[in-house]
Protein backbone atom coordinates (compact mmCIF):
# COMPACT_ATOMS: atom_id res chain seq x y z
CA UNK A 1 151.67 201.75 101.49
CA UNK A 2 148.45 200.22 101.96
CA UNK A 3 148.47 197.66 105.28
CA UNK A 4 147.31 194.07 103.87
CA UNK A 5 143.98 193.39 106.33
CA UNK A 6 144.07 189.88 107.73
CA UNK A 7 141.51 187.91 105.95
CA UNK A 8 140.29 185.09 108.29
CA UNK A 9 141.27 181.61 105.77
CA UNK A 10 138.47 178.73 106.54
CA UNK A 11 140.15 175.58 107.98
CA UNK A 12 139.86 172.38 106.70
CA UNK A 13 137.48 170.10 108.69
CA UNK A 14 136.72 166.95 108.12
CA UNK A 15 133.59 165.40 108.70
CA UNK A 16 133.29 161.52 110.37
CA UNK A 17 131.06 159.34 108.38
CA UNK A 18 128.35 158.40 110.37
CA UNK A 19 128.90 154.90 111.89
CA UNK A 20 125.04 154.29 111.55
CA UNK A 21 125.45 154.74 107.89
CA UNK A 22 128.76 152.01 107.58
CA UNK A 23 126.23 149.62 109.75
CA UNK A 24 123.38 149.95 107.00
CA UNK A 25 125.39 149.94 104.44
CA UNK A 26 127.77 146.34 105.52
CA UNK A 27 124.17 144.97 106.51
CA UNK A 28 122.91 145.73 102.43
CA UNK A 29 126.26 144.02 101.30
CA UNK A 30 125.43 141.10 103.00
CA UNK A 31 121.80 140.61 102.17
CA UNK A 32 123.18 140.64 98.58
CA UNK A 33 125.94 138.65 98.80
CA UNK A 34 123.80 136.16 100.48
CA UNK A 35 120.92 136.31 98.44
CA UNK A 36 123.65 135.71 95.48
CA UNK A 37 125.68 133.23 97.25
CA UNK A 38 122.09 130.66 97.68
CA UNK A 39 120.20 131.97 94.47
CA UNK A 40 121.80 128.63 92.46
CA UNK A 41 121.91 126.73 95.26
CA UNK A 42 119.16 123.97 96.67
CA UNK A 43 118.33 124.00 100.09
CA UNK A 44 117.74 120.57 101.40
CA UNK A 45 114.54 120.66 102.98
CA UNK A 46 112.98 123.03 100.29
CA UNK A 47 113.71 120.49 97.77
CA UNK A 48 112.55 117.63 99.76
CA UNK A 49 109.34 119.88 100.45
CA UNK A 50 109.36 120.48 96.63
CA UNK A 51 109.71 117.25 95.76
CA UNK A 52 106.98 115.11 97.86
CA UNK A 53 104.41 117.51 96.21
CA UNK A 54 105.36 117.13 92.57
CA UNK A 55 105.55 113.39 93.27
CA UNK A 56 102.41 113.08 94.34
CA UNK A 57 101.08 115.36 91.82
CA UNK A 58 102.49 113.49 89.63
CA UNK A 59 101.22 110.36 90.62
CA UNK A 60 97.77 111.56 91.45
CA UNK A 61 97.81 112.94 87.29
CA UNK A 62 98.35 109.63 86.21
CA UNK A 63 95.97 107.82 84.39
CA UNK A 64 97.43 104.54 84.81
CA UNK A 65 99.08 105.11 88.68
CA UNK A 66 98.94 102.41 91.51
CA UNK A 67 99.70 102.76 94.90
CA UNK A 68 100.07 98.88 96.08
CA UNK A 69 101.75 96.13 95.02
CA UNK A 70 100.65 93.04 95.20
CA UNK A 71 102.08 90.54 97.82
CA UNK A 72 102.57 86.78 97.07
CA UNK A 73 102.83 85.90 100.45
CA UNK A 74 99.70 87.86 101.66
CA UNK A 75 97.01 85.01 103.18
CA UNK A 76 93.32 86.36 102.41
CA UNK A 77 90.91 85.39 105.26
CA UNK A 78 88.76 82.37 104.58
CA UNK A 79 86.28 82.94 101.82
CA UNK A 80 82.97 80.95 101.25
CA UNK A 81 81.56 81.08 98.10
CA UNK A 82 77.90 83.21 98.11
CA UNK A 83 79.35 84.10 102.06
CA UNK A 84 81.79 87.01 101.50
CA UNK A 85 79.51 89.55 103.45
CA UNK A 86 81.29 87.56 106.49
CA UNK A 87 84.51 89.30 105.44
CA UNK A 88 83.58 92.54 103.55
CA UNK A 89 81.36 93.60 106.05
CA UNK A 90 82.08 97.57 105.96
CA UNK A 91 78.65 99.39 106.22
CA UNK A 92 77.66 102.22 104.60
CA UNK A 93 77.80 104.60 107.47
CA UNK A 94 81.39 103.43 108.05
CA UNK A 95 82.24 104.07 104.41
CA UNK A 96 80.14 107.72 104.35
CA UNK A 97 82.63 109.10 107.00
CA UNK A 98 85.25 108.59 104.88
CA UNK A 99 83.90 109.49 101.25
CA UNK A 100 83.09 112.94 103.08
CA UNK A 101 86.94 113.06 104.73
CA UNK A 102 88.15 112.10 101.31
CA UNK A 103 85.97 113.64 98.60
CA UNK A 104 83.93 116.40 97.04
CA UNK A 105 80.68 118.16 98.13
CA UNK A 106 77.64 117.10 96.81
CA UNK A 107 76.65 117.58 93.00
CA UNK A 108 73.18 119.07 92.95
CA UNK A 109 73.16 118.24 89.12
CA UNK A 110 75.11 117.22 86.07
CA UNK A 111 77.22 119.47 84.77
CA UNK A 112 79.56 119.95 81.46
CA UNK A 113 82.82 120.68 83.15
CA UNK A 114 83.54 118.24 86.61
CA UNK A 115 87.46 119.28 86.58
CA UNK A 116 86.68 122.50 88.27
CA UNK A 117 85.52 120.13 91.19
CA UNK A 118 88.51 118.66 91.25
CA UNK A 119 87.25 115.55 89.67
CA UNK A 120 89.30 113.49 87.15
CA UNK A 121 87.41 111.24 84.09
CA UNK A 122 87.72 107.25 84.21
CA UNK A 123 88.36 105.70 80.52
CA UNK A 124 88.94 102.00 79.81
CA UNK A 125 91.99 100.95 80.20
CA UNK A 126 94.57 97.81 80.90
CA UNK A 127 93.13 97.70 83.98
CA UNK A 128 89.57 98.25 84.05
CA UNK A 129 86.33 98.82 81.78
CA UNK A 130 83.76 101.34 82.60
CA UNK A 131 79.86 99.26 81.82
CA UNK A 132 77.26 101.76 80.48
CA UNK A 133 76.48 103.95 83.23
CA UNK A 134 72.52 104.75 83.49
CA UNK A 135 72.89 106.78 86.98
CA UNK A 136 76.42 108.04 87.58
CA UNK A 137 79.26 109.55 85.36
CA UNK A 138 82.84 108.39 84.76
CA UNK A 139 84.55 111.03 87.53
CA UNK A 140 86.40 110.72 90.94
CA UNK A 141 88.73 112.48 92.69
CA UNK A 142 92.35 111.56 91.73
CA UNK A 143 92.67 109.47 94.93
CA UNK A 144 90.00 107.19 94.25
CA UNK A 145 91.34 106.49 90.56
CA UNK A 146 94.68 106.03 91.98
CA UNK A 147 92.72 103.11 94.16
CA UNK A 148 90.73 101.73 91.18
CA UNK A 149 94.18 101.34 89.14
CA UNK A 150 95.38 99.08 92.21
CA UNK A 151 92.36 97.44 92.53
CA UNK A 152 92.74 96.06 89.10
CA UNK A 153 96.44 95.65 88.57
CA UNK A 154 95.92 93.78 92.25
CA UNK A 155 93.48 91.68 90.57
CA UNK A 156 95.08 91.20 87.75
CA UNK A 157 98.40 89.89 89.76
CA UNK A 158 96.40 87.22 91.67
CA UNK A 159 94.87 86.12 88.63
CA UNK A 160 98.48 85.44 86.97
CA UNK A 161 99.46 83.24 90.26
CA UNK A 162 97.24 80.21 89.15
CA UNK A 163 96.56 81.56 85.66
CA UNK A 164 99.78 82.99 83.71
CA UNK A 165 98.90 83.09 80.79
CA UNK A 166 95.36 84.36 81.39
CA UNK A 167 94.51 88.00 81.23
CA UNK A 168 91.30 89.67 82.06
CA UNK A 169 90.40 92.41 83.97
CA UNK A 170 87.61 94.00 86.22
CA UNK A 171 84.06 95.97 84.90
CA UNK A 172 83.22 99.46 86.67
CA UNK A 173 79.29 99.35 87.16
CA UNK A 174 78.36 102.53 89.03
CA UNK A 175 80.72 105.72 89.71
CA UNK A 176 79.81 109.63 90.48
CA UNK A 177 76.13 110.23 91.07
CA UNK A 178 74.72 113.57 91.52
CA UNK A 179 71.92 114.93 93.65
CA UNK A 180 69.70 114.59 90.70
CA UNK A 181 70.73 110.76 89.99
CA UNK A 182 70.55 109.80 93.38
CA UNK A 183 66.44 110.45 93.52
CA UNK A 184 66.05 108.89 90.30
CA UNK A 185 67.69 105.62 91.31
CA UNK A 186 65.94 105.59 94.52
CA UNK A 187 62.51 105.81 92.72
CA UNK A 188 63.31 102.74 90.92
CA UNK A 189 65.74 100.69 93.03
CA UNK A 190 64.24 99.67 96.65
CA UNK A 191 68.27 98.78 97.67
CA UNK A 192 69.39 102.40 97.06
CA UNK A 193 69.72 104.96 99.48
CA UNK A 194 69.48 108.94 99.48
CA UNK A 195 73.04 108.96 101.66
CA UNK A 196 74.89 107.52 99.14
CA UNK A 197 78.83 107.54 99.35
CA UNK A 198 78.37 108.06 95.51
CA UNK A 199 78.02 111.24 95.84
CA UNK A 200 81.51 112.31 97.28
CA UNK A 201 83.46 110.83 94.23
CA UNK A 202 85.21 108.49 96.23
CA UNK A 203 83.47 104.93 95.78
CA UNK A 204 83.08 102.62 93.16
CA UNK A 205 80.82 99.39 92.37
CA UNK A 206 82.68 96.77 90.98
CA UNK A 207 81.16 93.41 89.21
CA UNK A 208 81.82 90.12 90.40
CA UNK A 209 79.40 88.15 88.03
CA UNK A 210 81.42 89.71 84.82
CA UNK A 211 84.74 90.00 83.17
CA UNK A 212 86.32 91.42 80.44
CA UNK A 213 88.98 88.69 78.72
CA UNK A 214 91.74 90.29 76.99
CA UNK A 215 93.61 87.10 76.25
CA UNK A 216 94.50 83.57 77.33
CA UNK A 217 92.63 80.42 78.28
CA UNK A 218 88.90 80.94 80.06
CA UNK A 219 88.55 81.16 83.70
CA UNK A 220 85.33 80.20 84.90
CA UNK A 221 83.71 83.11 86.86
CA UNK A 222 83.51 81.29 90.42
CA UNK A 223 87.28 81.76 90.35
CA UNK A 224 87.44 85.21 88.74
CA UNK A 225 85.21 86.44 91.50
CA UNK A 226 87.52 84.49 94.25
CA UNK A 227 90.43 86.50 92.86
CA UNK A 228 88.70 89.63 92.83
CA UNK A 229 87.62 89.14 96.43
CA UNK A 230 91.40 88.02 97.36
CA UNK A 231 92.97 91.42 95.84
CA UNK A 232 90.62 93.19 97.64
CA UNK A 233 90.80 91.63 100.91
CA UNK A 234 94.76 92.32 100.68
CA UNK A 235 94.01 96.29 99.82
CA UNK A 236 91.17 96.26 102.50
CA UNK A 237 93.65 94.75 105.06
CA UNK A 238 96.02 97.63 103.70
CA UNK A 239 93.62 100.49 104.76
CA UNK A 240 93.48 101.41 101.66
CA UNK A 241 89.39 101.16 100.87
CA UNK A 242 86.23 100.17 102.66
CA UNK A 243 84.44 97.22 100.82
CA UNK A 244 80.86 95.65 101.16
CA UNK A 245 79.81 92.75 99.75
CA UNK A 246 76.44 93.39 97.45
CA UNK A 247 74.40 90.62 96.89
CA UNK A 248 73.33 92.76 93.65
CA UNK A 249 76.22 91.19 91.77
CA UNK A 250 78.94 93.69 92.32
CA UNK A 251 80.88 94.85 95.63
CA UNK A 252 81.17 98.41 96.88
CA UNK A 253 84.41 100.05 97.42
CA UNK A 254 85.45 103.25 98.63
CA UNK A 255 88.50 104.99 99.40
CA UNK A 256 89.56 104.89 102.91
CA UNK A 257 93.68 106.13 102.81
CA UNK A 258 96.46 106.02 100.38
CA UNK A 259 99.86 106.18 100.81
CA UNK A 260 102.08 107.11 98.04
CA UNK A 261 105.85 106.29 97.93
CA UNK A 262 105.55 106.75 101.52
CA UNK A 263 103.57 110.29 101.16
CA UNK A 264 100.42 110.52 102.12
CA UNK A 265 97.62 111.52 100.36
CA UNK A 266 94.30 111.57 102.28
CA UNK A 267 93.95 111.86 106.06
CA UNK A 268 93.82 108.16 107.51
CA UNK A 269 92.41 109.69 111.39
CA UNK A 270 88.93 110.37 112.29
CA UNK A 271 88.54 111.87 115.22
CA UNK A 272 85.24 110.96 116.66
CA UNK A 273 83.09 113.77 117.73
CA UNK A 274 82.36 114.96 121.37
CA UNK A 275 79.43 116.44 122.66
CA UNK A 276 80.15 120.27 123.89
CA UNK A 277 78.37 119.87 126.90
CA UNK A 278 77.84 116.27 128.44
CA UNK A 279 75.62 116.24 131.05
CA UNK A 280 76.60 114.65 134.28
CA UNK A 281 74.00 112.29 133.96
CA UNK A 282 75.88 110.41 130.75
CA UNK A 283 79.05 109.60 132.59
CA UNK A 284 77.40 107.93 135.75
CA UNK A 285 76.13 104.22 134.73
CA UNK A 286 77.19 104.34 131.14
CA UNK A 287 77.32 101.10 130.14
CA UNK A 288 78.94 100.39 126.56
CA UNK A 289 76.97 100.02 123.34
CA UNK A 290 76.75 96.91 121.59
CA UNK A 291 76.90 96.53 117.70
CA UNK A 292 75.28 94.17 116.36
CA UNK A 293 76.98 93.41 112.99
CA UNK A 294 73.92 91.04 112.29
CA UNK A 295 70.41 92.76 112.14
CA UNK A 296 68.48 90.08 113.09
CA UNK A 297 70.63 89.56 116.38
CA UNK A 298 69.91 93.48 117.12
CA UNK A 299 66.34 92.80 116.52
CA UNK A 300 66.01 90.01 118.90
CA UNK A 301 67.84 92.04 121.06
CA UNK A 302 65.53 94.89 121.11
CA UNK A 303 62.51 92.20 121.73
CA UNK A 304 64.08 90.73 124.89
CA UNK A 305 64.69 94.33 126.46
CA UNK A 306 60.91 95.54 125.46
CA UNK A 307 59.58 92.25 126.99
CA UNK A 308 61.73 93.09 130.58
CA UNK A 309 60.28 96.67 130.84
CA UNK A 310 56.76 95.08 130.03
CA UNK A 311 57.18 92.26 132.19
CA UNK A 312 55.33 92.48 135.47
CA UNK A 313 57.94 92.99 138.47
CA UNK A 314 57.75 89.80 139.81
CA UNK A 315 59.47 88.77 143.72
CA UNK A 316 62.96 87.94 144.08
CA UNK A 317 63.52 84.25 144.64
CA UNK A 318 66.10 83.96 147.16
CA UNK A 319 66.23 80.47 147.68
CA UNK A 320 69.61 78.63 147.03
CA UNK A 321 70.50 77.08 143.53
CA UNK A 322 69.52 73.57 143.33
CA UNK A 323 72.80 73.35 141.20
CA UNK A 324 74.73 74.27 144.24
C-alpha cells in the first residue's frame, strides 16, 4: 500500500488594505461630494462680486444711462451773467490729468472701427444733439457718455423747476479728436492747443449760446445757459467732471469720477508724483508755491520779483517807524 506523501496545503492569508489607500480614497469622496453639494448653490460673495460687474457693465452699455440725479435742494454758487469763468475755473492741465487717468491713448489718425479702443458712438438722443462735427468724431469711452447722459437729463431737470412744461435739451459741439485733427485745428484756431484733453475720449464741449426745443413755450437763451451752468455746477460739486468756462460760446467738460449705484467706475485719487532723488538742497528753505488763478496777477508778480533782483542793494534803514 502506497504511503500518501504529505503535501504542504497553502494557508489562507489575508492581506490589510493599505490605510494610505482608505485616506486617498475618503479624501476623493469628499472633493466630490463637495463639489456636488455647492455646484447649484450661490456663494455670497461670488455673487455680489458677480453682480457689481454686470451692473456696471450694464450701465456703462447703456445708451441712455445716468449716474446723478438731480437735487432740488442743491444751491449753485453765485453766477454772473458773461462771469462764469469765476466758478468754472478748472484749467486744462487740471482736466489733462484726468482725461489720461480716465481715457484712451492717443489716436494718431481716424480710423473705421473705434470699438476696438474701447470707444462707444454718441447719437442724438432725448438728451442731447451731436452739431456737425468738422474736427472730432462722435466716440468716448463709456464713462464719459454715462456723464454726458447726466449732464443733460441734469439740465433738463433744472429747466422743468421754473419751466414745466418746457422741454429742450443741450447741443454737443466738439468730441474725440485724433492726432491728425488736433494739428489741423491748431493751424486754423489760435485758442486750440496740441495737449488737448480731446484726445483721451473723455471731454466734451458743450454750447451755451444754442438749444435744441423739443416742445413747450420758448425760453430765452440767457436763462437756458443759467440752467445749463446750474446742472453743471451741481455735477462739478459732485466730482463728477472738470468744467471751464469758454468764452468761445460753449463750456468744456471732462470726466473726472463716476460712481455708479455706489460702484465705482474710474479711479477718483491721483497720487501726485515724487521726485526719486530730492536733493537736500529742496527741503531746506522751501517756501510754498503760489497759484495764481488770474494770469495777469502772476504776471505782475513775476515783474515785482525781476525788479528786486535788479534793484541796486540799497542800506538798511534802521531808524524807528514814524508810525510807532
Amino acid at each position: 500500500m502506497a504511503m500518501a506523501r504529505n503535501i504542504p496545503v497553502k494557508k489562507k492569508t489575508h492581506h490589510r488594505f493599505p490605510v494610505v489607500w482608505v485616506l486617498v480614497i475618503a479624501i476623493i469622496l469628499s472633493a466630490v461630494g463637495i463639489f456636488l453639494l455647492f455646484k447649484n448653490i450661490k456663494l455670497p460673495f461670488v455673487e455680489n462680486a458677480v453682480n457689481e460687474v454686470s451692473a456696471v457693465d450694464s450701465i456703462l452699455a447703456n445708451p441712455l444711462a445716468v449716474c446723478y440725479t438731480h437735487n432740488p435742494d442743491y444751491k449753485p454758487p453765485q453766477l454772473v451773467r458773461n462771469h462764469y469763468s469765476a466758478v468754472f475755473n478748472d484749467e486744462n492741465d487740471i482736466q489733462l490729468v484726468a482725461a489720461k487717468r480716465n481715457g484712451i491713448k492717443e489716436l494718431p489718425e481716424r480710423t473705421s472701427d473705434y470699438t476696438k479702443y474701447g470707444l462707444v458712438a454718441l447719437h442724438n438722443n432725448q438728451y442731447y444733439t451731436i452739431s456737425e462735427l468738422k474736427y472730432s468724431v462722435p466716440y468716448l469711452v463709456p464713462a464719459a457718455r454715462v456723464m454726458l447722459n447726466t449732464i443733460g437729463k441734469c439740465f433738463q431737470d433744472v429747466l422743468a423747476e421754473k419751466y414745466p412744461d418746457s422741454r429742450y435739451k443741450i447741443i454737443v459741439t466738439s468730441v474725440l479728436r485724433t492726432e491728425e485733427d488736433v494739428s489741423k485745428l491748431v493751424r486754423r484756431n489760435r485758442w486750440a492747443t496740441e495737449n488737448s484733453c480731446h484726445r483721451h475720449g473723455t471731454t466734451i464741449d458743450i454750447s451755451y449760446y444754442k438749444f435744441v426745443k423739443i416742445s413747450g413755450p420758448d425760453v430765452t437763451d440767457y436763462e437756458m445757459k443759467e440752467f445749463l451752468a446750474k446742472a453743471l455746477a451741481e455735477l462739478r460739486d459732485a466730482k463728477i467732471c472738470y468744467v471751464k468756462y469758454e468764452r468761445r460760446n460753449c463750456f468744456h467738460v471732462t470726466l473726472n469720477q463716476m460712481n455708479i449705484d455706489g460702484l465705482t467706475v474710474t479711479a477718483p485719487v491721483v497720487v501726485p508724483k515724487q521726485p526719486q532723488n530730492p536733493s537736500p538742497n529742496d527741503t531746506v528753505n522751501q517756501q510754498p508755491t503760489k497759484i495764481y488763478k488770474n494770469k495777469d496777477a502772476e504776471r505782475l508778480h513775476q515783474r515785482d520779483e525781476e525788479q528786486k533782483k535788479n534793484a541796486p542793494n540799497k542800506p538798511k534803514d534802521n531808524r524807528p517807524s514814524p508810525m510807532l
